[in-house]
PDB file of N, CA and C in Angstrom:
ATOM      1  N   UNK A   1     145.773 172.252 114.845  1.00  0.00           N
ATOM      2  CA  UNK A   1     145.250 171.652 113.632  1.00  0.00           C
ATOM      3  C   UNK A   1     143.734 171.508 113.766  1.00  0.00           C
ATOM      4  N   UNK A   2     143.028 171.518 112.537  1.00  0.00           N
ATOM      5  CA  UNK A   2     141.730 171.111 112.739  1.00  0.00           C
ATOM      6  C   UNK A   2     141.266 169.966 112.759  1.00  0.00           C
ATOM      7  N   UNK A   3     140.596 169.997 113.907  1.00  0.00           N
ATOM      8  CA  UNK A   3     139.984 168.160 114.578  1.00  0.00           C
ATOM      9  C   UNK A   3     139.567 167.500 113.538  1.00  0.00           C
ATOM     10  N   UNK A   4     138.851 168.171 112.506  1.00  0.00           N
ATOM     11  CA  UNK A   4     137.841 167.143 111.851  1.00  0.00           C
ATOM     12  C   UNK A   4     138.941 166.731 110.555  1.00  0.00           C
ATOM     13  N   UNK A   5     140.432 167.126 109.954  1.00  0.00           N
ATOM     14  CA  UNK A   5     141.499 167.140 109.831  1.00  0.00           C
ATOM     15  C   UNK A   5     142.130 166.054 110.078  1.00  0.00           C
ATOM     16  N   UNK A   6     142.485 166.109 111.980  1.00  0.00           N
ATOM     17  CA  UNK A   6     143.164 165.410 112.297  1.00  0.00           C
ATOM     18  C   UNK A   6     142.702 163.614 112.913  1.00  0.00           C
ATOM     19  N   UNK A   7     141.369 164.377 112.833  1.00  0.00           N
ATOM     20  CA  UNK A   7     140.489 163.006 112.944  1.00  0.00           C
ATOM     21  C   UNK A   7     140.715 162.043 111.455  1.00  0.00           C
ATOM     22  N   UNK A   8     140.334 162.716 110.204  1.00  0.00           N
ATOM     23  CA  UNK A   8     141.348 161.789 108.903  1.00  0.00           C
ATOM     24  C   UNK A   8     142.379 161.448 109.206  1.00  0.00           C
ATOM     25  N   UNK A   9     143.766 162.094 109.781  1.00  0.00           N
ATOM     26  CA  UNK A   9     145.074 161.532 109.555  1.00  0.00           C
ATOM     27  C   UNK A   9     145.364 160.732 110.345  1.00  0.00           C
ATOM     28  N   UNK A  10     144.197 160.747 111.547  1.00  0.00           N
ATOM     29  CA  UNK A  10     144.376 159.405 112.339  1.00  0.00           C
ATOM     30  C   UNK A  10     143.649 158.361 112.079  1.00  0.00           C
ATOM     31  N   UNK A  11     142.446 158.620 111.174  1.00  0.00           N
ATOM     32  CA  UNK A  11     141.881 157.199 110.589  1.00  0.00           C
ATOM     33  C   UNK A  11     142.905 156.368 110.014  1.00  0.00           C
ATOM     34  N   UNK A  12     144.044 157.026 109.066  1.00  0.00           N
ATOM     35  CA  UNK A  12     144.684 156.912 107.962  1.00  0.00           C
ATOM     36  C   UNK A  12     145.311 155.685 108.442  1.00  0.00           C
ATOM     37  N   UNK A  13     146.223 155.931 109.885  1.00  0.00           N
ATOM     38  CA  UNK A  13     147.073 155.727 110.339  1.00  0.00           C
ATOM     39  C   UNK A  13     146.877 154.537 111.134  1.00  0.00           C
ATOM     40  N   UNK A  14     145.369 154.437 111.360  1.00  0.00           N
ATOM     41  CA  UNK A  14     145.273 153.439 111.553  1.00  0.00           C
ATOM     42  C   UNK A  14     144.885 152.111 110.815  1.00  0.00           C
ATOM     43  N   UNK A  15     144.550 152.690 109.734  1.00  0.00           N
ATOM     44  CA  UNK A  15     144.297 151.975 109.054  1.00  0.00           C
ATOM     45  C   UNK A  15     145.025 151.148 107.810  1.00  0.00           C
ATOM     46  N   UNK A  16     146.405 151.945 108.031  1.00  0.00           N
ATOM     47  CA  UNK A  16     147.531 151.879 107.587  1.00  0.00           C
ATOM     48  C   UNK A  16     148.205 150.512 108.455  1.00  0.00           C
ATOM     49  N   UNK A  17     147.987 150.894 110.030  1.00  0.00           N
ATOM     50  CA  UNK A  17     148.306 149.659 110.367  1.00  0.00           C
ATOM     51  C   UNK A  17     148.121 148.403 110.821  1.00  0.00           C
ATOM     52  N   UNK A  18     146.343 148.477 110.511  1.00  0.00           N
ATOM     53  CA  UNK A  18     145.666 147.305 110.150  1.00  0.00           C
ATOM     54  C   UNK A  18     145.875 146.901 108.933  1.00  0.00           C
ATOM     55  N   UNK A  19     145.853 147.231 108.057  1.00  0.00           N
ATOM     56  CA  UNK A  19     145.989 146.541 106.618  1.00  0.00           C
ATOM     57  C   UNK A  19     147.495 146.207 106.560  1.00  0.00           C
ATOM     58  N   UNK A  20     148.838 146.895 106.876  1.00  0.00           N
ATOM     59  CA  UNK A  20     150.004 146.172 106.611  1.00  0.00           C
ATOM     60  C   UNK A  20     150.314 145.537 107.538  1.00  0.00           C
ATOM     61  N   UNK A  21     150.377 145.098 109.279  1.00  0.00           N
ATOM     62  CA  UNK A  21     150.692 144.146 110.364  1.00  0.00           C
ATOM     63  C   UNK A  21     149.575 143.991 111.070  1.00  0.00           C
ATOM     64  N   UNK A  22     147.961 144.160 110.980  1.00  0.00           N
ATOM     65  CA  UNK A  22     147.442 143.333 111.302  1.00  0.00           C
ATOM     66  C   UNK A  22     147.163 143.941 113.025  1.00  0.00           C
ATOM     67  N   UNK A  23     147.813 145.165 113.270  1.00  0.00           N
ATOM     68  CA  UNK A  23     147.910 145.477 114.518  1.00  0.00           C
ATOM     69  C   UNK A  23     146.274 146.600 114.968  1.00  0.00           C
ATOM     70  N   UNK A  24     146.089 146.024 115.892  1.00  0.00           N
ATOM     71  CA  UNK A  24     144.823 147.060 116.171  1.00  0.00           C
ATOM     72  C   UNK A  24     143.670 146.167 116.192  1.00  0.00           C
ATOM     73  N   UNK A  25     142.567 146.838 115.579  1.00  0.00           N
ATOM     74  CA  UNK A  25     141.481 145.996 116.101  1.00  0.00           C
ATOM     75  C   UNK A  25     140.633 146.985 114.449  1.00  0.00           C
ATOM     76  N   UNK A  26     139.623 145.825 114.059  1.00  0.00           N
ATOM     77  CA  UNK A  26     138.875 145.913 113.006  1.00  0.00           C
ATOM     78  C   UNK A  26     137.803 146.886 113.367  1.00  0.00           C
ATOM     79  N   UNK A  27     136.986 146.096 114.764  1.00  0.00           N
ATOM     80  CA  UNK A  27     135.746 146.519 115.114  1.00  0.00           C
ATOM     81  C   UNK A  27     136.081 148.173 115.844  1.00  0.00           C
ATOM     82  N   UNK A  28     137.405 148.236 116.384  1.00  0.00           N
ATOM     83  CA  UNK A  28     137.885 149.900 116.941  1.00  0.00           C
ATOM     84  C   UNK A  28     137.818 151.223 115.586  1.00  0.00           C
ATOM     85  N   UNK A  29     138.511 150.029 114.425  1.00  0.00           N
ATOM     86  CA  UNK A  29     138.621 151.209 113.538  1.00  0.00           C
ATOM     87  C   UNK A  29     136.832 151.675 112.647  1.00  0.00           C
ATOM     88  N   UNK A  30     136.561 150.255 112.469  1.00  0.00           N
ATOM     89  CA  UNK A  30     134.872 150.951 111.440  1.00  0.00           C
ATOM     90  C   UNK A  30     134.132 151.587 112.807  1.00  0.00           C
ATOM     91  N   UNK A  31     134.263 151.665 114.053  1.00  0.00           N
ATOM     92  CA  UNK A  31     133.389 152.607 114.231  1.00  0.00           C
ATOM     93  C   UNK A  31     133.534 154.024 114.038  1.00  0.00           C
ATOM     94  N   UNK A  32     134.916 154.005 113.872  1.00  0.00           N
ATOM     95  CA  UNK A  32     134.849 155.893 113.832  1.00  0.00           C
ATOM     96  C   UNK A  32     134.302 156.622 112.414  1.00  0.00           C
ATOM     97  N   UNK A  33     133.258 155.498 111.786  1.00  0.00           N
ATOM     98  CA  UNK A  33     133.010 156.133 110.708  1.00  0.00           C
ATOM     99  C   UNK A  33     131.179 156.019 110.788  1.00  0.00           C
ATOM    100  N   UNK A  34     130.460 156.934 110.540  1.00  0.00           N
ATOM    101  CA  UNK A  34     128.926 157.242 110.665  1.00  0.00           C
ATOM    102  C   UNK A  34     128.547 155.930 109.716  1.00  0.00           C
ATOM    103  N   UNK A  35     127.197 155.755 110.107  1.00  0.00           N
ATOM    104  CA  UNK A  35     126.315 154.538 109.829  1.00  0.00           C
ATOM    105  C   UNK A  35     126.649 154.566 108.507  1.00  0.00           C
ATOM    106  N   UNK A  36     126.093 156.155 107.825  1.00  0.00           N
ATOM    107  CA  UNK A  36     125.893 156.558 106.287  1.00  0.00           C
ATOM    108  C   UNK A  36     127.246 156.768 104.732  1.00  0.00           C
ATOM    109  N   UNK A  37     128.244 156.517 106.501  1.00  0.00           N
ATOM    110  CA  UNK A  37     129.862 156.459 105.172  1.00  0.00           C
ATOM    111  C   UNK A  37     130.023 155.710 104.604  1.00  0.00           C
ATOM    112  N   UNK A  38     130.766 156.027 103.326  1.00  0.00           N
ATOM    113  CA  UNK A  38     130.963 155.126 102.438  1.00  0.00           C
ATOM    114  C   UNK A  38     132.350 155.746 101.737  1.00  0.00           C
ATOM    115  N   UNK A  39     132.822 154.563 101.314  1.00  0.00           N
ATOM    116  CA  UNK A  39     134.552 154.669 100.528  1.00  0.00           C
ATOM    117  C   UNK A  39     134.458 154.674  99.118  1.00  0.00           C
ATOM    118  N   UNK A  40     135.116 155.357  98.455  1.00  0.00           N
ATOM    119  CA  UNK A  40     135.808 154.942  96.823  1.00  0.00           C
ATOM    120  C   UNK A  40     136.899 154.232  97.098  1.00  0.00           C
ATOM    121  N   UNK A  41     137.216 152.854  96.934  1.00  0.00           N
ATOM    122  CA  UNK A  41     138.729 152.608  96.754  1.00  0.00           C
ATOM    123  C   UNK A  41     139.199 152.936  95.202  1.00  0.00           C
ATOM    124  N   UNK A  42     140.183 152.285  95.149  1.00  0.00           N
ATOM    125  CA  UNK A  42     141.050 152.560  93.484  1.00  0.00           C
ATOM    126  C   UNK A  42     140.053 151.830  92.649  1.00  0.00           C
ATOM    127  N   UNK A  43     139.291 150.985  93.119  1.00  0.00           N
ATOM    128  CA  UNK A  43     138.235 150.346  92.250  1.00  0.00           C
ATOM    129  C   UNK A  43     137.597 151.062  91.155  1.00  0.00           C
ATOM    130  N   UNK A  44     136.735 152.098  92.149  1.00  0.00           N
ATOM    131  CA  UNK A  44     135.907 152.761  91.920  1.00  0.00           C
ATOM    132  C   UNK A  44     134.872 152.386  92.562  1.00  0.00           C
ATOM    133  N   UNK A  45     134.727 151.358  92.605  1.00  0.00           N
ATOM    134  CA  UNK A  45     133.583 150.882  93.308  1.00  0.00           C
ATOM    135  C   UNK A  45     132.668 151.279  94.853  1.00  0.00           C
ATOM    136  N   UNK A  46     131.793 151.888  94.988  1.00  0.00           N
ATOM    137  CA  UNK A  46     131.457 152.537  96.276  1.00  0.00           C
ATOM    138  C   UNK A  46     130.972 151.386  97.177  1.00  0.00           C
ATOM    139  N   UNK A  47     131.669 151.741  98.379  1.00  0.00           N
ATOM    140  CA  UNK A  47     131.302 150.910  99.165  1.00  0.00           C
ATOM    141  C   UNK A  47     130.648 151.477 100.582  1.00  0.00           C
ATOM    142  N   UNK A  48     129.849 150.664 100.966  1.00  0.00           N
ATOM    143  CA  UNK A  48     129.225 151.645 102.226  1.00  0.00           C
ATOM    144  C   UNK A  48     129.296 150.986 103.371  1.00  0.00           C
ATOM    145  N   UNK A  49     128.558 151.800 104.523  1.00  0.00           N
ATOM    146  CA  UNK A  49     129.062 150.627 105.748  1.00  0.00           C
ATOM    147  C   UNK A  49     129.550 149.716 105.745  1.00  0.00           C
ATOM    148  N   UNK A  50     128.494 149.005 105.551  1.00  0.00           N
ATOM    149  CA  UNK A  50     128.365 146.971 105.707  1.00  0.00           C
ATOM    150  C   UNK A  50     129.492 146.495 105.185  1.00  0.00           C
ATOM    151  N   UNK A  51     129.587 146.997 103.807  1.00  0.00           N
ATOM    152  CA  UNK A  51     130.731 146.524 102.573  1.00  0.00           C
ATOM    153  C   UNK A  51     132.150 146.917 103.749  1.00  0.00           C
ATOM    154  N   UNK A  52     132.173 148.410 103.813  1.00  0.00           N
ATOM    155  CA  UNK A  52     133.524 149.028 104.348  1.00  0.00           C
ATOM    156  C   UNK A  52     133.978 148.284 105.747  1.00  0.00           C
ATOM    157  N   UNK A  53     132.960 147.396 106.865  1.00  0.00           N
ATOM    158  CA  UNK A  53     132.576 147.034 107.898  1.00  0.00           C
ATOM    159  C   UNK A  53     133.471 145.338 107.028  1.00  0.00           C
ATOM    160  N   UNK A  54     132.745 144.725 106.209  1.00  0.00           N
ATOM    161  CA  UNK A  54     133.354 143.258 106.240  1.00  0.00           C
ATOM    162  C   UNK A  54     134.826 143.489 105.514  1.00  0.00           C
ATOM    163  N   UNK A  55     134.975 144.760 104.687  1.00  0.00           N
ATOM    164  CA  UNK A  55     136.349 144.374 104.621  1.00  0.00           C
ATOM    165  C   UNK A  55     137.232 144.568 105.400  1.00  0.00           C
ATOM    166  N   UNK A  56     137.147 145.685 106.230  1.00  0.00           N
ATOM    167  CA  UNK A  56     138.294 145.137 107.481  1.00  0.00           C
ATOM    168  C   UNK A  56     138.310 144.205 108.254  1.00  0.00           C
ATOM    169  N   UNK A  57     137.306 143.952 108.637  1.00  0.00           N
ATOM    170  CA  UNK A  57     137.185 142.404 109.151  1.00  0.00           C
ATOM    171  C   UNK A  57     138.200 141.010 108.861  1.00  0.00           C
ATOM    172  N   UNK A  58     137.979 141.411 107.302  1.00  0.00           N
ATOM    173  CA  UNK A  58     138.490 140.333 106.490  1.00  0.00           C
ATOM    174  C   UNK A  58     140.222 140.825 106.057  1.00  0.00           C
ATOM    175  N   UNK A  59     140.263 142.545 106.138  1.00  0.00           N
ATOM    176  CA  UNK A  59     141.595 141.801 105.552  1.00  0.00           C
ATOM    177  C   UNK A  59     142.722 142.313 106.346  1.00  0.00           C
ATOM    178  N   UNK A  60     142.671 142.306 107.991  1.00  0.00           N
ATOM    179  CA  UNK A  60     143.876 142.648 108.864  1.00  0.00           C
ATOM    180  C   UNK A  60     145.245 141.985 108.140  1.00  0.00           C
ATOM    181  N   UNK A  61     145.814 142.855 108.562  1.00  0.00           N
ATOM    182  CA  UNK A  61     147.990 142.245 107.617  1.00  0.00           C
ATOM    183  C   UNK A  61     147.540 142.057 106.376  1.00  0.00           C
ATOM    184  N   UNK A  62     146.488 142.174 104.999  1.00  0.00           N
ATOM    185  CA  UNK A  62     146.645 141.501 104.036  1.00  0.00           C
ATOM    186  C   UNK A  62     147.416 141.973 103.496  1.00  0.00           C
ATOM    187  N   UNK A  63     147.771 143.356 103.537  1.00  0.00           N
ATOM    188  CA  UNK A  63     148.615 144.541 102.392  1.00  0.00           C
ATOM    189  C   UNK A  63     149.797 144.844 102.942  1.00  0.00           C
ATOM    190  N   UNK A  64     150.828 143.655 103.603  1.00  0.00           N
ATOM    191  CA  UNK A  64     152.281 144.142 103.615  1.00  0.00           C
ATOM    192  C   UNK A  64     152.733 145.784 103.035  1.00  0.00           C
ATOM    193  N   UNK A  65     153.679 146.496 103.372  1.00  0.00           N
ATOM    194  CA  UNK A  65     154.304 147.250 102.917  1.00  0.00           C
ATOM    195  C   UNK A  65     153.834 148.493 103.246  1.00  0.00           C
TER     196      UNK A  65
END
C-alpha cells in the first residue's frame, strides 16, 4: 500500500479511538500532522493547528459510538 495512504488510515484509526473511548493520547495523535494542517469538519468551518491541537485535547471519549 502507499505510505502516504496508509499513514491516513492510521490517523483515522486513531482518531477514531480517541474520540469514541478516550484511548491513546491527544498530544501522540496532533503531532502526526505538519505545523501548516488544517481540517474541514462537517461544520465547514476550517480549522488549523492550534484550533485542530485544542480540540483533541478537549474532546478524548466525547463521541461514543
Amino acid at each position: 500500500m502507499n505510505p502516504y495512504l496508509q499513514e491516513v488510515l492510521d490517523a483515522h484509526v486513531l482518531i477514531e479511538r480517541w474520540l469514541s473511548h478516550g484511548e491513546g493520547s491527544a498530544e501522540a495523535l496532533v503531532k502526526r500532522f505538519a505545523a501548516d494542517f488544517t481540517m474541514i469538519p462537517l461544520s465547514g468551518e476550517k480549522m488549523d493547528y492550534p484550533t485542530v491541537s485544542r480540540f483533541f485535547h478537549h474532546a478524548g471519549g466525547s463521541r461514543p459510538g
